[in-house]
Protein backbone atom coordinates (compact mmCIF):
# COMPACT_ATOMS: atom_id res chain seq x y z
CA UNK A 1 -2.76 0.77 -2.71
CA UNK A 2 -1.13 1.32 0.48
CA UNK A 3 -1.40 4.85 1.97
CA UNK A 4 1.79 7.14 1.53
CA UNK A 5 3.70 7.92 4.96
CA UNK A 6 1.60 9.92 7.29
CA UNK A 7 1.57 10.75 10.76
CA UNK A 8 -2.13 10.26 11.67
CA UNK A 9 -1.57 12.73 15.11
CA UNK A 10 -0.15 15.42 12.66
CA UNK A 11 -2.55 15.15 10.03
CA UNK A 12 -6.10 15.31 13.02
CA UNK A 13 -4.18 18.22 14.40
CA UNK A 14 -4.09 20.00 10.81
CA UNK A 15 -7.31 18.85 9.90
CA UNK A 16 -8.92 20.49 13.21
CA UNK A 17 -6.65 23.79 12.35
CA UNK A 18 -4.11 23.65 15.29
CA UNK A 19 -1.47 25.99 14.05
CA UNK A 20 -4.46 27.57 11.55
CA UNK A 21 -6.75 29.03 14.51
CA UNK A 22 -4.90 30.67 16.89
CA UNK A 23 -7.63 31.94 19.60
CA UNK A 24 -10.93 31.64 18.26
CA UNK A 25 -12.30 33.73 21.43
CA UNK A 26 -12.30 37.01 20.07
CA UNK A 27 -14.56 35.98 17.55
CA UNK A 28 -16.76 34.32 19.56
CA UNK A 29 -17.32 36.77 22.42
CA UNK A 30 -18.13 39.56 19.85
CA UNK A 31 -20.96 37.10 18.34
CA UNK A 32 -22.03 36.19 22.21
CA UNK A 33 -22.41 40.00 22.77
CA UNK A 34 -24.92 40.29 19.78
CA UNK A 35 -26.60 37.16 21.08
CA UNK A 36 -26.70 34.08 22.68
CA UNK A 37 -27.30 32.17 19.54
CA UNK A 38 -26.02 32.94 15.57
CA UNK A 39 -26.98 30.65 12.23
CA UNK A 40 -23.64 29.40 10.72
CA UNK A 41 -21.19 26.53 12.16
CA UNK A 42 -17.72 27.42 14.42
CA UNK A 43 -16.06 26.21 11.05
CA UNK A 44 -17.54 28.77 9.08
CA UNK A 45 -17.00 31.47 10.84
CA UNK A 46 -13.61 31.33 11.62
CA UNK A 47 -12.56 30.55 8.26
CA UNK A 48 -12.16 26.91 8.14
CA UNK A 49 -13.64 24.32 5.85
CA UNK A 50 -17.09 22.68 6.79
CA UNK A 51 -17.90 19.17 7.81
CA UNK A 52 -19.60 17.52 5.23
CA UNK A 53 -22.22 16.47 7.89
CA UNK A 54 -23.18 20.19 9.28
CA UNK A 55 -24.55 20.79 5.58
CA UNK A 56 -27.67 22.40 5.66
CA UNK A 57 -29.19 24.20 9.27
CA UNK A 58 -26.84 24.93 11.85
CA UNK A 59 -26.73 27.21 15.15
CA UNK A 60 -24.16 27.57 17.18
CA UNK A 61 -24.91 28.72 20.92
CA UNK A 62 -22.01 31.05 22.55
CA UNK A 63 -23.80 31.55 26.25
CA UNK A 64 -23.47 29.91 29.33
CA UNK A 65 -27.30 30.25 30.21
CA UNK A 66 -28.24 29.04 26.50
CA UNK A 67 -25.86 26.29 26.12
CA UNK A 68 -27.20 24.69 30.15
CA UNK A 69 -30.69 24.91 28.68
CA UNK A 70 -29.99 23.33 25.10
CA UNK A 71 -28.12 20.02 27.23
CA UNK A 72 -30.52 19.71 29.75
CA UNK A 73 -33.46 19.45 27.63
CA UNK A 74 -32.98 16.28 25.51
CA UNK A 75 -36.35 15.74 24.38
CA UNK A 76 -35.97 18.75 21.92
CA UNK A 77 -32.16 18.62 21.56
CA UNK A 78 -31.50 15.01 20.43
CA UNK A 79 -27.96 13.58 20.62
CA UNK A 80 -28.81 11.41 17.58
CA UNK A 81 -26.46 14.03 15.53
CA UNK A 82 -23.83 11.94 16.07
CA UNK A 83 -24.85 9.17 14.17
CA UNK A 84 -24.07 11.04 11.17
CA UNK A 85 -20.59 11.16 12.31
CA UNK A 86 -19.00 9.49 15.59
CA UNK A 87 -21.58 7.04 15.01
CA UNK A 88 -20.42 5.94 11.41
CA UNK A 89 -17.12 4.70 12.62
CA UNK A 90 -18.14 3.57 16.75
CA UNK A 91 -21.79 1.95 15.96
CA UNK A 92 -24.32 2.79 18.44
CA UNK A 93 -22.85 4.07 21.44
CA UNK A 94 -24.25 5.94 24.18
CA UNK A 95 -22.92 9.36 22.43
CA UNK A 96 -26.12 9.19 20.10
CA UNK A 97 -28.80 7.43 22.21
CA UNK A 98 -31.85 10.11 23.42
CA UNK A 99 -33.53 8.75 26.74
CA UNK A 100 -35.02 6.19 28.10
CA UNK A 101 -32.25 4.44 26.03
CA UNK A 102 -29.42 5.88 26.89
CA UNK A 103 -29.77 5.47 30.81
CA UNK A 104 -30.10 2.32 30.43
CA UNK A 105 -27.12 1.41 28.58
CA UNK A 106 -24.70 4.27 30.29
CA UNK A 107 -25.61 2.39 33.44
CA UNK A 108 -23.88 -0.68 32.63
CA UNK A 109 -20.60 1.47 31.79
CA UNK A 110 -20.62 3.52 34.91
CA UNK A 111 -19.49 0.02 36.87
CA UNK A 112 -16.39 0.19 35.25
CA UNK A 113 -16.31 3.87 36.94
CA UNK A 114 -17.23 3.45 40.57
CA UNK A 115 -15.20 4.93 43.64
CA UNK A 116 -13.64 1.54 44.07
CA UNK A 117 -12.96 1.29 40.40
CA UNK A 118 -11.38 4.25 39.86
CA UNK A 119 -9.15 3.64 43.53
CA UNK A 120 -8.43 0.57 41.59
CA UNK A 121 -7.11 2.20 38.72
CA UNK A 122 -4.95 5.05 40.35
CA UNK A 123 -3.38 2.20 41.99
CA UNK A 124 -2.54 -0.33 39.50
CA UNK A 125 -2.57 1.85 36.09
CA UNK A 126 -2.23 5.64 37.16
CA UNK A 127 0.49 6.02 39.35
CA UNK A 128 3.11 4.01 37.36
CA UNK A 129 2.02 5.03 34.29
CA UNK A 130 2.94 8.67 35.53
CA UNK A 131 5.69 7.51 37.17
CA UNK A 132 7.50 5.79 34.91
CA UNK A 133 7.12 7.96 31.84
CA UNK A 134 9.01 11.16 34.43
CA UNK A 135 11.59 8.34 34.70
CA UNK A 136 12.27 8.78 30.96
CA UNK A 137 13.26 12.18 31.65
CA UNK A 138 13.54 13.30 35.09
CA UNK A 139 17.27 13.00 34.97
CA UNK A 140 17.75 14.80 31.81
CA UNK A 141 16.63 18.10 33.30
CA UNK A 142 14.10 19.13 30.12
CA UNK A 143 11.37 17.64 28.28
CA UNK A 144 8.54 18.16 25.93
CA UNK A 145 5.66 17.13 28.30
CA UNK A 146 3.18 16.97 25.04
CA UNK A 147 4.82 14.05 23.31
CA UNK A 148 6.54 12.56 26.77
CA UNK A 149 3.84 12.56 29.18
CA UNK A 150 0.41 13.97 28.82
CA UNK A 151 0.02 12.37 24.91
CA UNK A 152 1.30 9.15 25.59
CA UNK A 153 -0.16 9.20 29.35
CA UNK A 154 -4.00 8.70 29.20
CA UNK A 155 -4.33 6.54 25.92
CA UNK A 156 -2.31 3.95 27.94
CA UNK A 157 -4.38 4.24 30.99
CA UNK A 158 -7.46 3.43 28.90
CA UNK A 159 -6.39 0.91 27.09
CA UNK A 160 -5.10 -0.92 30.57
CA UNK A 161 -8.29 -0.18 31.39
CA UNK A 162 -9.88 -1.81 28.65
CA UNK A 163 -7.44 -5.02 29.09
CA UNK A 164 -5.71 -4.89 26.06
CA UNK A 165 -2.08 -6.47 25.98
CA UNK A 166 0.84 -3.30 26.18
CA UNK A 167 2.14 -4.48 22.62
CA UNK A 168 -0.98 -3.38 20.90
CA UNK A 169 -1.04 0.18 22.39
CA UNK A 170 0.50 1.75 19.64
CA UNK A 171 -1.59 0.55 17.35
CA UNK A 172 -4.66 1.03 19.42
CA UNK A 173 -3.33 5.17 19.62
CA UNK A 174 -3.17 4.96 16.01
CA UNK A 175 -6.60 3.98 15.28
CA UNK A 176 -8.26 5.71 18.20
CA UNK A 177 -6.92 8.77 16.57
CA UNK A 178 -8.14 7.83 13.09
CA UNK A 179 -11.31 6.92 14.21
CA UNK A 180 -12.21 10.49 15.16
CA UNK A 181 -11.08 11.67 11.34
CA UNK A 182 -13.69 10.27 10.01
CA UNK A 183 -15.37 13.64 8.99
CA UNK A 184 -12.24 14.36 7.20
CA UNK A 185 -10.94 10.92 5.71
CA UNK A 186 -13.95 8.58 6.35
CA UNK A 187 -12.15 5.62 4.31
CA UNK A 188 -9.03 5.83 6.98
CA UNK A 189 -11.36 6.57 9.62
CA UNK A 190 -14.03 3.22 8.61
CA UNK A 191 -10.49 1.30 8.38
CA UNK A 192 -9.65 1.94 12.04
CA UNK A 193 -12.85 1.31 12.83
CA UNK A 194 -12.85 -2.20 11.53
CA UNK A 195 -8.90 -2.74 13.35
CA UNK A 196 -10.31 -1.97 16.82
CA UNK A 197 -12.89 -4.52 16.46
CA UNK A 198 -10.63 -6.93 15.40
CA UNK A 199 -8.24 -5.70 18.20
CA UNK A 200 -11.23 -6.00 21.05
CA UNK A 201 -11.89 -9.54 19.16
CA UNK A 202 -8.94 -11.04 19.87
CA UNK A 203 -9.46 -10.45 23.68
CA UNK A 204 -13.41 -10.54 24.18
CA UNK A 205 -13.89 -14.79 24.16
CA UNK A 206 -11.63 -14.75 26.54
CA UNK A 207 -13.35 -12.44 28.79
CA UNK A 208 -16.71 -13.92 28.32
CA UNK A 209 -14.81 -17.46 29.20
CA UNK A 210 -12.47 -15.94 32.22
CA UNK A 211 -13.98 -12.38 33.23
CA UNK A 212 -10.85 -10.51 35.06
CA UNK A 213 -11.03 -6.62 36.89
CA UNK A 214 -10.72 -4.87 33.67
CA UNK A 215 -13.64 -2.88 31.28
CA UNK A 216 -13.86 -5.33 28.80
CA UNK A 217 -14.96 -8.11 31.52
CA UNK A 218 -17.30 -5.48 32.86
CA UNK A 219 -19.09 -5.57 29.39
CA UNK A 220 -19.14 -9.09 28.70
CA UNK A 221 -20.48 -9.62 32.04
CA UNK A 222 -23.33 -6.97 32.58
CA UNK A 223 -26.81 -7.80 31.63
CA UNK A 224 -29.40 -5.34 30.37
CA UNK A 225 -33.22 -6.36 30.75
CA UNK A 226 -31.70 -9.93 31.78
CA UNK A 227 -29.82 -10.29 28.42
CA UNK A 228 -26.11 -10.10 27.62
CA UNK A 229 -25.03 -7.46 25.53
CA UNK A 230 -23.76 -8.71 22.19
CA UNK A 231 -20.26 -8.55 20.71
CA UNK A 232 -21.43 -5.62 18.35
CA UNK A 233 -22.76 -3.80 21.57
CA UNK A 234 -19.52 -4.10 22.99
CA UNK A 235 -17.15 -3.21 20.07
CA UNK A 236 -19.01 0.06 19.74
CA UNK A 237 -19.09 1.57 23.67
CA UNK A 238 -14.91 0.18 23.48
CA UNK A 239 -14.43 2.38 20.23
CA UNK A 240 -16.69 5.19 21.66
CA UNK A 241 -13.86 5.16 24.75
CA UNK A 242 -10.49 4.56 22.62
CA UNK A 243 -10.72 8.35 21.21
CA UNK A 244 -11.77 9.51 24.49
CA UNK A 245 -8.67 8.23 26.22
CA UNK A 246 -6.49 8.90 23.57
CA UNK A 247 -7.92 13.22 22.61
CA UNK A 248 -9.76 14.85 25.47
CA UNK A 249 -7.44 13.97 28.48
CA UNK A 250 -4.33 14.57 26.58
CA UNK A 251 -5.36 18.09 25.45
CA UNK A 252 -7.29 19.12 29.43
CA UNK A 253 -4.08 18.40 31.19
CA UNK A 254 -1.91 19.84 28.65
CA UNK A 255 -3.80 23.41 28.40
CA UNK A 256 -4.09 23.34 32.47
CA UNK A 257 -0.05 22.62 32.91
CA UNK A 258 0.66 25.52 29.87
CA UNK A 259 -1.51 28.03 32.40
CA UNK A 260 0.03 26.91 35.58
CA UNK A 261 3.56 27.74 33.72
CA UNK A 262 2.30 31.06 32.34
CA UNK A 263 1.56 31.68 35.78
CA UNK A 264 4.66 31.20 37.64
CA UNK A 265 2.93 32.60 41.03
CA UNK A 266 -0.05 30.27 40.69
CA UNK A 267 1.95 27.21 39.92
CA UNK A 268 3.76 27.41 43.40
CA UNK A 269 0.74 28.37 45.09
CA UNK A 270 -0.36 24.64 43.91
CA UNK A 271 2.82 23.42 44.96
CA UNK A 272 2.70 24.97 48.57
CA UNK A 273 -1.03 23.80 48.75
CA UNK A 274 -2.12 20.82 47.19
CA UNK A 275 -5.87 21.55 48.61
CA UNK A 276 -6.08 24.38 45.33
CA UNK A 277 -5.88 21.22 43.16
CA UNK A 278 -9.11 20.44 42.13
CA UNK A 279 -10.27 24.38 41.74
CA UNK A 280 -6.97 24.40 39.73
CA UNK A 281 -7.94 21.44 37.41
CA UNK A 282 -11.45 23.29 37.13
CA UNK A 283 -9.72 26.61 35.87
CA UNK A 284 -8.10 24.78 32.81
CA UNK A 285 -10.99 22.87 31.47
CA UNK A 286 -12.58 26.71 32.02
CA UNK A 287 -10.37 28.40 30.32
CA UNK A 288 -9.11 25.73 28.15
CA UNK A 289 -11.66 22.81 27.73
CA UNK A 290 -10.40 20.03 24.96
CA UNK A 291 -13.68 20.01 22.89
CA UNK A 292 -14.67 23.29 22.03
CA UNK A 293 -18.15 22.30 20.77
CA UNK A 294 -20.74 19.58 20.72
CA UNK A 295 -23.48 19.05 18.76
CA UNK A 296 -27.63 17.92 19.10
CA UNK A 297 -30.61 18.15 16.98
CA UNK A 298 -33.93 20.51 16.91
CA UNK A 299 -36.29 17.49 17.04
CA UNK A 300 -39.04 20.69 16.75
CA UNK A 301 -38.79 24.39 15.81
CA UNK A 302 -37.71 25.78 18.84
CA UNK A 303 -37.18 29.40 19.87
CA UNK A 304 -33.57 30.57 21.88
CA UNK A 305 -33.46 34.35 22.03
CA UNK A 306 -35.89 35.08 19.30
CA UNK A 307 -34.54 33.25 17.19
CA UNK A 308 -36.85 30.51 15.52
CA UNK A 309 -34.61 26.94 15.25
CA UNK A 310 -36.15 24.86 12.58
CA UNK A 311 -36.84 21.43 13.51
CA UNK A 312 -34.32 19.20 12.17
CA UNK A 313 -31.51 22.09 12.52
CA UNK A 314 -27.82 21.29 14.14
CA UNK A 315 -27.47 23.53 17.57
CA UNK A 316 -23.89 23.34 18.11
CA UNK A 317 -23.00 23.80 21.86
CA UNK A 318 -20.20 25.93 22.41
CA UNK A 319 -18.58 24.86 25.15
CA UNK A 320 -15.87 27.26 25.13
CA UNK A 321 -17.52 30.05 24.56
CA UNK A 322 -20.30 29.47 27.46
CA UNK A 323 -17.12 28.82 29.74
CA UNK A 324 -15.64 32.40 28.75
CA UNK A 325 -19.28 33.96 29.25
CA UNK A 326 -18.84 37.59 30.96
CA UNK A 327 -22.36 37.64 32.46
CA UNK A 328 -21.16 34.02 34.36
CA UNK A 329 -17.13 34.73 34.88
CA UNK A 330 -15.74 37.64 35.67
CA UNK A 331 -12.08 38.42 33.78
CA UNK A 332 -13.38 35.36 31.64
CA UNK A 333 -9.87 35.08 29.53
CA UNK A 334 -7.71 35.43 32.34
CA UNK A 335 -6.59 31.76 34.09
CA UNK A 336 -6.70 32.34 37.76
CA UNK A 337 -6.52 28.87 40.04
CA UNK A 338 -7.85 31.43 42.90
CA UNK A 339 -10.92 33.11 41.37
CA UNK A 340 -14.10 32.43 42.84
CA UNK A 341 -15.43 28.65 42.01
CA UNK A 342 -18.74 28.56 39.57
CA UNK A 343 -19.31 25.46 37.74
CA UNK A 344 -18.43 25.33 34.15
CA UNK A 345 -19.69 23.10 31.14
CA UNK A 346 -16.48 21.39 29.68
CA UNK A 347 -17.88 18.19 30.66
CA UNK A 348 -20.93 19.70 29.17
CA UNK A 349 -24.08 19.14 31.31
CA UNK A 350 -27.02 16.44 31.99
CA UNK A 351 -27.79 13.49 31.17
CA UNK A 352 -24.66 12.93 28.78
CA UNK A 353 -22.69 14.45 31.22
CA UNK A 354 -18.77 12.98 30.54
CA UNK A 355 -19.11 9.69 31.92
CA UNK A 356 -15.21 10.16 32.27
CA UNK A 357 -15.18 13.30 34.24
CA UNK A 358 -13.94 11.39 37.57
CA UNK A 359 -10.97 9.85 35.64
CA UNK A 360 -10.26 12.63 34.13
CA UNK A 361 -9.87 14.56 36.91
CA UNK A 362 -7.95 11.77 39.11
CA UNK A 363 -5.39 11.07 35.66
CA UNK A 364 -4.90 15.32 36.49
CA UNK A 365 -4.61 14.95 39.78
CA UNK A 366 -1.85 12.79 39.67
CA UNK A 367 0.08 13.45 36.88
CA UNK A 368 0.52 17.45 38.68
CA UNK A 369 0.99 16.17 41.97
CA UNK A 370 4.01 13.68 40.65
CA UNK A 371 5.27 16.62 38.64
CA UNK A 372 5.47 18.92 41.14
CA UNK A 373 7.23 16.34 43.96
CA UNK A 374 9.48 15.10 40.99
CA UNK A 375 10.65 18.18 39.31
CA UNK A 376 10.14 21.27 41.77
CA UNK A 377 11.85 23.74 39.81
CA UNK A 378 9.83 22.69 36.67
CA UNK A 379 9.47 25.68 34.19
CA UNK A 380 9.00 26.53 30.35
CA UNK A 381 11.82 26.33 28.33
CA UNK A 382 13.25 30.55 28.44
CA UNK A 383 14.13 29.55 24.95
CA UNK A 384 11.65 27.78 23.56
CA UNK A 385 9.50 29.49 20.72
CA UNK A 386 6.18 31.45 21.33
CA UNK A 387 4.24 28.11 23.17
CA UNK A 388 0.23 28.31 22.98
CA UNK A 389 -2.58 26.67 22.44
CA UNK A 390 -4.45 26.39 18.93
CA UNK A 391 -6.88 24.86 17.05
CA UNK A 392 -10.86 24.57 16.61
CA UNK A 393 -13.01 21.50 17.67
CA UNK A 394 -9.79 20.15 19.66
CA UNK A 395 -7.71 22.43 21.28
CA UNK A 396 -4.14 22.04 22.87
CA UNK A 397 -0.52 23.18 22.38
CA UNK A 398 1.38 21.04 20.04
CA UNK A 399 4.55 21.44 22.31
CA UNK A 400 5.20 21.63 25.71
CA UNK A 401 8.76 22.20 26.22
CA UNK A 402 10.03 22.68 30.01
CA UNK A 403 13.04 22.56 31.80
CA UNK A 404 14.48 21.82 35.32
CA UNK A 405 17.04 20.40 38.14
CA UNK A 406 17.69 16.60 36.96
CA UNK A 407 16.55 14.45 39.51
């Protein structure tokens, strides 16, 4: 039977309790204050059902010092978690390889991120991307800059990225967002999993045939130990990157512009000085990062604060809560674009370090820097209805609404 009418971007955002959990912080900074490390999930403890696949042992680590020292040391935290979840719907991606594999197959995908690359991008995909979507409202002097910019914005960069044709976007959106439900409706999420490869099989052969400047060719192209990589190998690094472009940019750059409007001063200090840009796009994945937490496995009993991990146990990194860490940032729930700069763990740290961070950053960087020359008197909406972020896992506002001098 065919499904009944859905929206699959409402029902991910309900699922992951945006609307539910307001400000999970609270919570978390009284457990951090106990100790860097607490048996239970995020889930759990604010409230919220479980994923079926953090049954059993599971930590969750709330410090900034704990949560550097769980990602940095792979051999005992393995990121082979994921292939009880992610992993189900992508195949095996670099999210769930340990080393030596891992560096070997993230090196073929960095080539598709290079300093030329991503020049490359801005250029041809970034700019009038940004550019045109402000066209569809510049002149009407408001906007919601959730569903007409920054939710639309980066899942089209990544699939021109990628190579696919502009008339399967929507559908790519779709099932990039469906794919990441899979903890919550694995049959949907399994479906979308089998459209994308049939999406990236429609356009592969020809890549293989004709390679062009795009990510797809890069992967058809690149050799690992002198071998190509297979179509299977391919399908699941392109599915590992659809939810990427289509959740964690979306969400970074809408929490950053919802602090730069709370903050009136700050957001024409940016204006006046374009140099505060990337400490600004720091502050928001701070204060606001996009994925609260991340998971690895104990692959022995390990100790964290005196508390014994059992081998085998879930350690869930949070990443929000390390970023909000007193003992690391001072005024830790306050967004300030001018506090002193420390580095941060949104992009969580080491050797799975966001291969994406650089795009991320630039898609940012661009989409401020053409809303603040476009629309200088850009504002929120004086009428619009108690605007904030919520949620747990993925965090963002669900509306954006912002006014200012047609242009």
């Amino acid at each position: 039977m065919a499904d009944a009418p859905y929206d699959p971007f409402d029902d991910f955002n309900r699922f992951h309790a945006h609307g539910a959990v307001r400000d999970p912080y609270p919570r978390l900074a009284d457990l951090r204050r106990e100790r860097c490390i607490h048996a239970g999930t995020l889930r759990g403890m604010c409230g919220q059902p479980e994923f079926a696949w953090e049954a059993g042992s599971t930590y969750i680590v709330l410090t900034h010092d704990a949560a550097t020292r769980v990602l940095l040391d792979g051999e005992t935290f393995s990121s082979a978690v994921y292939a009880r979840s992610l992993g189900r719907v992508c195949g095996h991606s670099i999210i769930e390889m340990d080393e030596p594999e891992h560096s070997r197959y993230r090196g073929l995908i960095q080539k598709a991120f290079t300093r030329g690359a991503l020049d490359r991008w801005e250029h041809q995909l970034v700019r009038p991307i940004v550019n045109r979507m402000i066209d569809g409202f510049a002149a009407r002097g408001r906007a919601d800059l959730i569903r007409e910019l920054t939710f639309p914005f980066p899942v089209s960069v990544i699939a021109g990225m990628i190579g696919l044709d502009e008339a399967d976007l929507p559908a790519f959106h779709r099932m990039a967002t469906e794919l990441l439900s899979v903890t919550a409706e694995p049959e949907r999420g399994m479906r979308a999993s089998q459209g994308l490869r049939e999406l990236f099989a429609r356009t592969l052969p020809e890549r293989r045939a004709a390679p062009r400047d795009d990510l797809m060719s890069v992967l058809a192209t690149a050799e690992l130990d002198g071998t190509r990589l297979d179509d299977e190998a391919i399908y699941a690094f392109l599915r590992l990157l659809a939810p990427a472009g289509a959740e964690t940019t979306y969400r970074s750059l809408s929490n950053l512009l919802l602090g730069l409007l709370r903050r009136p001063d700050q957001l024409d200090a940016l204006r006046d000085d374009r140099g505060l840009m990337a400490q600004a796009i720091e502050e928001g994945l701070r204060w606001e990062p996009p994925l609260l937490a991340i998971p690895r496995t104990a692959t022995r009993a390990v100790e964290i604060d005196g508390v014994v991990v059992p081998a085998g146990s879930t350690v869930s990194v949070n990443l929000g809560a390390a970023n909000r860490d007193e003992e690391r940032f001072s005024d830790p729930d306050v967004f300030d674009i001018l506090r002193p700069q420390k580095t941060n763990v949104a992009f969580a740290t080491g050797a799975h370090r966001c291969l994406g961070l650089h795009l991320a950053r630039l898609e940012s960087t661009v989409a401020l820097d053409a809303l603040l020359d476009r629309l200088p008197s850009l504002r929120l909406d004086p009428a619009a209805d108690d605007v904030h972020i919520s949620g747990l896992t993925f965090r963002s506002p669900l509306a954006l609404p912002v006014v200012f001098d047609p242009s």
